[in-house]
N, C-alpha and C. Protein backbone atom coordinates (compact mmCIF):
# COMPACT_ATOMS: atom_id res chain seq x y z
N UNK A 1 21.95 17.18 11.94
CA UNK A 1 21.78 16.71 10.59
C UNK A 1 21.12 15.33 10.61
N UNK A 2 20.10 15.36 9.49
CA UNK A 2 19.73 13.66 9.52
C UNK A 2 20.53 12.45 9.04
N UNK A 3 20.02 11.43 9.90
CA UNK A 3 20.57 9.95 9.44
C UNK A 3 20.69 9.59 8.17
N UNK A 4 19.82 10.38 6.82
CA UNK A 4 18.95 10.04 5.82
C UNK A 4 18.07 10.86 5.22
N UNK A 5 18.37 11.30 4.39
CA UNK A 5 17.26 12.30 3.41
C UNK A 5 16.25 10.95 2.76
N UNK A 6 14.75 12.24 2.97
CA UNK A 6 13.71 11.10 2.44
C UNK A 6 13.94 11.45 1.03
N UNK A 7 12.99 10.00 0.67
CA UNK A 7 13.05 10.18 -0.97
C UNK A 7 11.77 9.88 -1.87
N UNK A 8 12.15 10.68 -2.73
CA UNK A 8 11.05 11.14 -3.30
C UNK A 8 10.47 9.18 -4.63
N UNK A 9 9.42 9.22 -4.34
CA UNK A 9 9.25 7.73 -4.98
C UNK A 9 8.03 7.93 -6.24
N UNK A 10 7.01 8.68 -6.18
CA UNK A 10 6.59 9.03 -7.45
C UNK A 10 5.68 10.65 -7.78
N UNK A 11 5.74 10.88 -9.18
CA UNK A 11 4.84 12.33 -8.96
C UNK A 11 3.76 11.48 -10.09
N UNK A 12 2.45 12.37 -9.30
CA UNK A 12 1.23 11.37 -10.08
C UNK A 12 0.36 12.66 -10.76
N UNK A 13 0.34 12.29 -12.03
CA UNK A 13 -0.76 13.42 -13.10
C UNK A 13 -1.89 13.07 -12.97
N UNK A 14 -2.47 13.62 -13.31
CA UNK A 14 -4.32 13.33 -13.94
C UNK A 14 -4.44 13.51 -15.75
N UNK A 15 -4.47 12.02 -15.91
CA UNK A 15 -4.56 12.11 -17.43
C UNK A 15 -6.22 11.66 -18.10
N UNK A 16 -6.35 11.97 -19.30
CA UNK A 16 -7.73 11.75 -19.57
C UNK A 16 -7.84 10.12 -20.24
N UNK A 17 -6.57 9.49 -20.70
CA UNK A 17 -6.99 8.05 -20.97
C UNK A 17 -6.11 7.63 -20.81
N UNK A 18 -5.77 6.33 -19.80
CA UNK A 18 -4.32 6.15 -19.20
C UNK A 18 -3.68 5.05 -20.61
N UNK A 19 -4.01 4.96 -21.05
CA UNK A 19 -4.02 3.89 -22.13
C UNK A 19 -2.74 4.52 -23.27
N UNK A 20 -3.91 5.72 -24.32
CA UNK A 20 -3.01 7.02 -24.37
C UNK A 20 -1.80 7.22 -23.71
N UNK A 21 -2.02 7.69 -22.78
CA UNK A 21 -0.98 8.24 -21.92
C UNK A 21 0.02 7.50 -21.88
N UNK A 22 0.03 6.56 -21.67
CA UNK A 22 0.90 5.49 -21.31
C UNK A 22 1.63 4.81 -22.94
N UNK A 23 1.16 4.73 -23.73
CA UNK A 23 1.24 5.14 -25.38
C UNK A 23 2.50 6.17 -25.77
N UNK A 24 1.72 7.38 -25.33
CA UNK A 24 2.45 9.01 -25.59
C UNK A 24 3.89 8.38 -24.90
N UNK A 25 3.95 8.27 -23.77
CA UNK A 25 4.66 8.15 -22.49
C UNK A 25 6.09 7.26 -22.96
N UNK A 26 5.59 6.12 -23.18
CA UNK A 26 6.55 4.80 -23.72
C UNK A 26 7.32 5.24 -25.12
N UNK A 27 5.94 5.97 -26.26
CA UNK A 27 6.89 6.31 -27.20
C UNK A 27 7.84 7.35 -27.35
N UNK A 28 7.89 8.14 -26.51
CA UNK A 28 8.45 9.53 -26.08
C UNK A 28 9.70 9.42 -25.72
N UNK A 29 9.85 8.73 -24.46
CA UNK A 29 10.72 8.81 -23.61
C UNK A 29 11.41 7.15 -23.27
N UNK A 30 12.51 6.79 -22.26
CA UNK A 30 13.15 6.07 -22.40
C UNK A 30 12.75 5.40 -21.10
N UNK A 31 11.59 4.91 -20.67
CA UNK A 31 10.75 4.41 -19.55
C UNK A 31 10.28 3.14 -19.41
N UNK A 32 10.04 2.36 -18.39
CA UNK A 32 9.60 1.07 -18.41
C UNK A 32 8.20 1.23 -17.99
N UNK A 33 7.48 0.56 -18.13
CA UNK A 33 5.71 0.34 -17.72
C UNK A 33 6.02 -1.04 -16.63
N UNK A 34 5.43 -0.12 -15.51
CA UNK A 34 5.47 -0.80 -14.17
C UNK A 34 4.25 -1.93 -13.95
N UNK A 35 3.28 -1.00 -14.17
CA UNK A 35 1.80 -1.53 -13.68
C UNK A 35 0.80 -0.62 -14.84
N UNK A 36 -0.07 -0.98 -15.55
CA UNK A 36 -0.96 -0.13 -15.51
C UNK A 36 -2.77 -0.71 -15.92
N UNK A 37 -3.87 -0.62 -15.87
CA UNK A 37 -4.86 -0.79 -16.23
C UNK A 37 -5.74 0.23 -16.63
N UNK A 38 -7.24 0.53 -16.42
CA UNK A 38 -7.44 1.58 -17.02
C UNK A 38 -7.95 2.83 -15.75
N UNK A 39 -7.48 2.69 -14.91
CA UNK A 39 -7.62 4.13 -13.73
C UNK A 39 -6.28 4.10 -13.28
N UNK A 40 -5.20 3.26 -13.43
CA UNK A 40 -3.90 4.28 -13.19
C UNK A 40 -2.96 3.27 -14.45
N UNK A 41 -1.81 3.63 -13.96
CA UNK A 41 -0.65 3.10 -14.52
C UNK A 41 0.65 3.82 -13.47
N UNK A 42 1.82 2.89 -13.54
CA UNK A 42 2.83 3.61 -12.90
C UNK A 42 4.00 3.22 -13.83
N UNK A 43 5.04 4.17 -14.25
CA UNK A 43 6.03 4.41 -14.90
C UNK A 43 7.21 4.64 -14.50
N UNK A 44 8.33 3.53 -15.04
CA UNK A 44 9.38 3.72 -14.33
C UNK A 44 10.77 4.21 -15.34
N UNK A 45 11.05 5.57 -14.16
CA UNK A 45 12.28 6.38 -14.97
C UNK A 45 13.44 5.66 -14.23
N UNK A 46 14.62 5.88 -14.93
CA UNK A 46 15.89 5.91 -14.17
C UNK A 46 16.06 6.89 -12.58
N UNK A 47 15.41 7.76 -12.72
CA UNK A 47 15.64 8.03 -10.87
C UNK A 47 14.11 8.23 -10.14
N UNK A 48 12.90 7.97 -11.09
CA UNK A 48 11.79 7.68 -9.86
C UNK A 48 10.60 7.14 -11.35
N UNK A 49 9.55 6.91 -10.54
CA UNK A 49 8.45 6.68 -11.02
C UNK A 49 7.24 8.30 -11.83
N UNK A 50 6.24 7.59 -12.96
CA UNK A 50 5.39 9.02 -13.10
C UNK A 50 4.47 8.07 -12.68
N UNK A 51 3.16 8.39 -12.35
CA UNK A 51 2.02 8.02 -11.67
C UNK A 51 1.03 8.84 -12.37
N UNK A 52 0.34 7.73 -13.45
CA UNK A 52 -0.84 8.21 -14.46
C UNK A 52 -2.00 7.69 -13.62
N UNK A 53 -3.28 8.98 -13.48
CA UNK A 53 -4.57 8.40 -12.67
C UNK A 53 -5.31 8.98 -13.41
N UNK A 54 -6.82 8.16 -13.19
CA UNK A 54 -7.61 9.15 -13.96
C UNK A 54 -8.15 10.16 -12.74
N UNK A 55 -9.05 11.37 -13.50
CA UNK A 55 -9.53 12.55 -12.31
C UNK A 55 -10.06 11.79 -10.99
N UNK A 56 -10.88 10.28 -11.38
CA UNK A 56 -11.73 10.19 -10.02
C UNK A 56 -11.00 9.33 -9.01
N UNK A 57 -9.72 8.52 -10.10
CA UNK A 57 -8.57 8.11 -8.47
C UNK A 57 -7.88 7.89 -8.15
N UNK A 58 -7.31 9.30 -8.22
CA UNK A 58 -6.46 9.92 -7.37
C UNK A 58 -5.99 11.17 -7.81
N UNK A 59 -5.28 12.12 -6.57
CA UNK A 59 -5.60 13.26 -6.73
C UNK A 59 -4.00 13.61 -7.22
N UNK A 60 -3.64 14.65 -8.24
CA UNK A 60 -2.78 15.25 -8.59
C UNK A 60 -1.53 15.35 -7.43
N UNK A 61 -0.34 14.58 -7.13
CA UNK A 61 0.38 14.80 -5.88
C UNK A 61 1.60 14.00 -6.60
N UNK A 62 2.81 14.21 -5.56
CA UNK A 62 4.26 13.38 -5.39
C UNK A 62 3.94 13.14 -3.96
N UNK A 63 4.94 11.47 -4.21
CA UNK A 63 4.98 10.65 -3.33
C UNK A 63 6.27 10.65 -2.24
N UNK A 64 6.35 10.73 -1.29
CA UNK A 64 7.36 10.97 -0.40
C UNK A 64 7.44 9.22 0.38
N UNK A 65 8.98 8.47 -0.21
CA UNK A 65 9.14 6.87 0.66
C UNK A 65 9.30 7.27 2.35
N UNK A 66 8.62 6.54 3.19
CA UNK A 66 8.26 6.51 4.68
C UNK A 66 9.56 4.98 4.71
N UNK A 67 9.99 5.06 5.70
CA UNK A 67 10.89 4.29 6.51
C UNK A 67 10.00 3.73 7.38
N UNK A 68 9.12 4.18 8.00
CA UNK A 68 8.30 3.89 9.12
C UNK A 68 7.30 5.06 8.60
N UNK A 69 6.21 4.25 8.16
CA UNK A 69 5.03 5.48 8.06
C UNK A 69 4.08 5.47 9.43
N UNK A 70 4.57 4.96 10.21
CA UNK A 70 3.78 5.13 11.67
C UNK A 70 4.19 6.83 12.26
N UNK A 71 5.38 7.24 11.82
CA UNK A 71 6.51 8.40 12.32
C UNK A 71 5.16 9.30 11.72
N UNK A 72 4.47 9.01 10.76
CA UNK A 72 3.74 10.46 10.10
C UNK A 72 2.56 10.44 10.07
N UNK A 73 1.87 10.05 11.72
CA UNK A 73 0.43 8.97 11.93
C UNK A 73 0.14 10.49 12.21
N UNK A 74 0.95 11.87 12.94
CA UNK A 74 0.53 12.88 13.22
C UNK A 74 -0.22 13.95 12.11
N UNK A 75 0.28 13.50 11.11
CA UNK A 75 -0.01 14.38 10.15
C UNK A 75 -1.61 13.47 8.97
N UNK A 76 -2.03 12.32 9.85
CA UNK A 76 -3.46 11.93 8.93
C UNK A 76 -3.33 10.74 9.41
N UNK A 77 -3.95 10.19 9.14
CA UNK A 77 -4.97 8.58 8.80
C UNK A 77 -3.95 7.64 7.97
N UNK A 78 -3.24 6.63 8.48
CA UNK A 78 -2.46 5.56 7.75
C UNK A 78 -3.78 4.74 6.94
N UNK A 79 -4.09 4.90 5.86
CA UNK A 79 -4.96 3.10 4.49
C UNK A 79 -4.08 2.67 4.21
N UNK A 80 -4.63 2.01 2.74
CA UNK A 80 -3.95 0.86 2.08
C UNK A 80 -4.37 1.22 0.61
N UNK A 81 -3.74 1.44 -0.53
CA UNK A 81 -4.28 1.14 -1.65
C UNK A 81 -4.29 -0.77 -1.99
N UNK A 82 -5.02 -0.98 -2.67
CA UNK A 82 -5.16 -2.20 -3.12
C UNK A 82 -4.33 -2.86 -3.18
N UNK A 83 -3.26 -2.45 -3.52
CA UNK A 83 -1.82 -3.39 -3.90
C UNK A 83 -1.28 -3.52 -2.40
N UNK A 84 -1.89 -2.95 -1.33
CA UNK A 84 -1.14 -2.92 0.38
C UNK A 84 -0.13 -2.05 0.43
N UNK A 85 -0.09 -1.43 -0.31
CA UNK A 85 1.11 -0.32 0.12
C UNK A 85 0.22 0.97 1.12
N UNK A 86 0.73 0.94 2.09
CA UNK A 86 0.20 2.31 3.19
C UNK A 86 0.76 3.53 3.01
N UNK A 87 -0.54 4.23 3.12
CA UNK A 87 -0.28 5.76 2.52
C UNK A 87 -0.77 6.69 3.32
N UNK A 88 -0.31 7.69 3.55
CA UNK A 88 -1.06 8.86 4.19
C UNK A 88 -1.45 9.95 3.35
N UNK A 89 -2.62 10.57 3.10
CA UNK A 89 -2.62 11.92 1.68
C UNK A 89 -2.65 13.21 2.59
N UNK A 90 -1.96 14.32 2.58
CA UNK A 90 -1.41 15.36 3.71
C UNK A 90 -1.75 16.51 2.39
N UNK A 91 -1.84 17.89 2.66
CA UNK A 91 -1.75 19.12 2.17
C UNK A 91 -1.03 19.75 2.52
N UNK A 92 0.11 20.21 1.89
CA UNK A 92 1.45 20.94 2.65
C UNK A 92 0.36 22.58 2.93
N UNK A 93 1.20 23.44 3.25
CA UNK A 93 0.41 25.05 3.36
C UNK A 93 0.26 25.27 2.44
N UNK A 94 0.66 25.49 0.84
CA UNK A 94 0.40 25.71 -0.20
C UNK A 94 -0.99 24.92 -1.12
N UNK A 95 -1.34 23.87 -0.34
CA UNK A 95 -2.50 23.05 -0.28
C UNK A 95 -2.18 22.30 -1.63
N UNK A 96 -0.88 21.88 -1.80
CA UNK A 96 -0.28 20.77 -2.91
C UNK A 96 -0.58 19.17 -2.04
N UNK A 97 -1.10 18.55 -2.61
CA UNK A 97 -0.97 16.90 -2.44
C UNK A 97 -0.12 16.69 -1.78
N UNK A 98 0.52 16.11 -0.94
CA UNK A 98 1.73 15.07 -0.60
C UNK A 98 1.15 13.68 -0.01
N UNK A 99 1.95 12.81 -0.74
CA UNK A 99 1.35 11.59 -0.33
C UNK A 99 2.73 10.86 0.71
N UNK A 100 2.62 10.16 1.60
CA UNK A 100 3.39 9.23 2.18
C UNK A 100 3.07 8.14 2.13
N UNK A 101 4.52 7.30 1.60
CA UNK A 101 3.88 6.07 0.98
C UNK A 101 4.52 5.13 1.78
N UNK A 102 4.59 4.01 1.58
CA UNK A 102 5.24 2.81 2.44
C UNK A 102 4.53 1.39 2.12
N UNK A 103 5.69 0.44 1.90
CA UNK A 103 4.38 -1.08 1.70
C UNK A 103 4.78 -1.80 3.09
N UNK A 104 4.19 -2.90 3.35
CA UNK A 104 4.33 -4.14 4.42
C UNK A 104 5.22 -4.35 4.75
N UNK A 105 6.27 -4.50 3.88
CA UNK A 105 7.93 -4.54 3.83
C UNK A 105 8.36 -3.46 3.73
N UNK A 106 9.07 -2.51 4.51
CA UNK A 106 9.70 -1.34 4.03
C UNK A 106 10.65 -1.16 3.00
N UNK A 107 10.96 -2.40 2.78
CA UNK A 107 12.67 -2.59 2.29
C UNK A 107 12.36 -2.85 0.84
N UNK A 108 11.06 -2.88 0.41
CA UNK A 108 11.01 -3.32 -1.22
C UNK A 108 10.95 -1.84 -1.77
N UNK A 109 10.99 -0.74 -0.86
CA UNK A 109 10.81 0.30 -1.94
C UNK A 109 12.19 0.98 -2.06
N UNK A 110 13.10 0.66 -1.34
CA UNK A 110 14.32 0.93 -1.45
C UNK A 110 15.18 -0.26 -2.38
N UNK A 111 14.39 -1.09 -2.76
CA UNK A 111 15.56 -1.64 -3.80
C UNK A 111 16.11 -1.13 -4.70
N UNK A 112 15.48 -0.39 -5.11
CA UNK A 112 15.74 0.09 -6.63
C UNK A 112 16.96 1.13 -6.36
N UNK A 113 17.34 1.55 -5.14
CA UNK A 113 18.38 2.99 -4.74
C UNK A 113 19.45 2.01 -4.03
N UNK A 114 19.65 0.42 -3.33
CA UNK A 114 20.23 -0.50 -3.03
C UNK A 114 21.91 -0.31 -3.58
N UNK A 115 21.77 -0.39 -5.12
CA UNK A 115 22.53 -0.55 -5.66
C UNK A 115 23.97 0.90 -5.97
N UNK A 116 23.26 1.89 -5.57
CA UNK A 116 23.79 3.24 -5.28
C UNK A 116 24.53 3.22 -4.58
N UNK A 117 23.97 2.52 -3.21
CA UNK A 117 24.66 2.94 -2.47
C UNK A 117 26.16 2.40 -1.82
């Protein structure tokens, strides 16, 4: 059995105006606005994030938190999105998105689950 179940940190749509979206989104539902400009936005629920992009960046996927994203160097190419968080983009067999995510600090993406535990 594992030390630790991974966890799931965001699922990302393809919307046509993140602006909108993020509009619809806030008035709808009971969510905080993390980040957003006009090619993404990120949205924060009580147990994870939504991840608004437009079509050209980024691709329709959920985000899987890395402890060590070096552990999943087998499965692609470690970047960086802009903000420095390191990511790997993988195709399970069903050829769905999965992203592995991770920033500089491992430990800032587990704050938010800190208090759980």
């Amino acid at each position: 059995m594992a030390d630790y179940l991974d966890r799931l940190h965001h699922v990302a749509i393809q919307v046509e105006d993140i602006q909108e979206s993020v509009k619809w989104y806030t008035n709808n539902f009971s969510c905080e606005v993390e980040y957003h400009d006009n090619t993404w936005a990120m949205i924060q629920f009580e147990n994870t994030c939504l991840a608004l992009t437009t079509k050209n960046e980024h691709p329709s996927h959920f985000a899987i938190e890395a402890r060590d994203i070096s552990e999943y160097q087998h499965l692609g190419d470690i970047d960086k999105h802009r903000d420095d968080t390191k990511f790997i983009y993988v195709n399970d067999p069903s050829h769905n998105t999965v992203e592995i995510i991770s920033e500089e600090d491992d430990d800032e993406l587990f704050i938010l689950y800190d208090d759980e535990e």
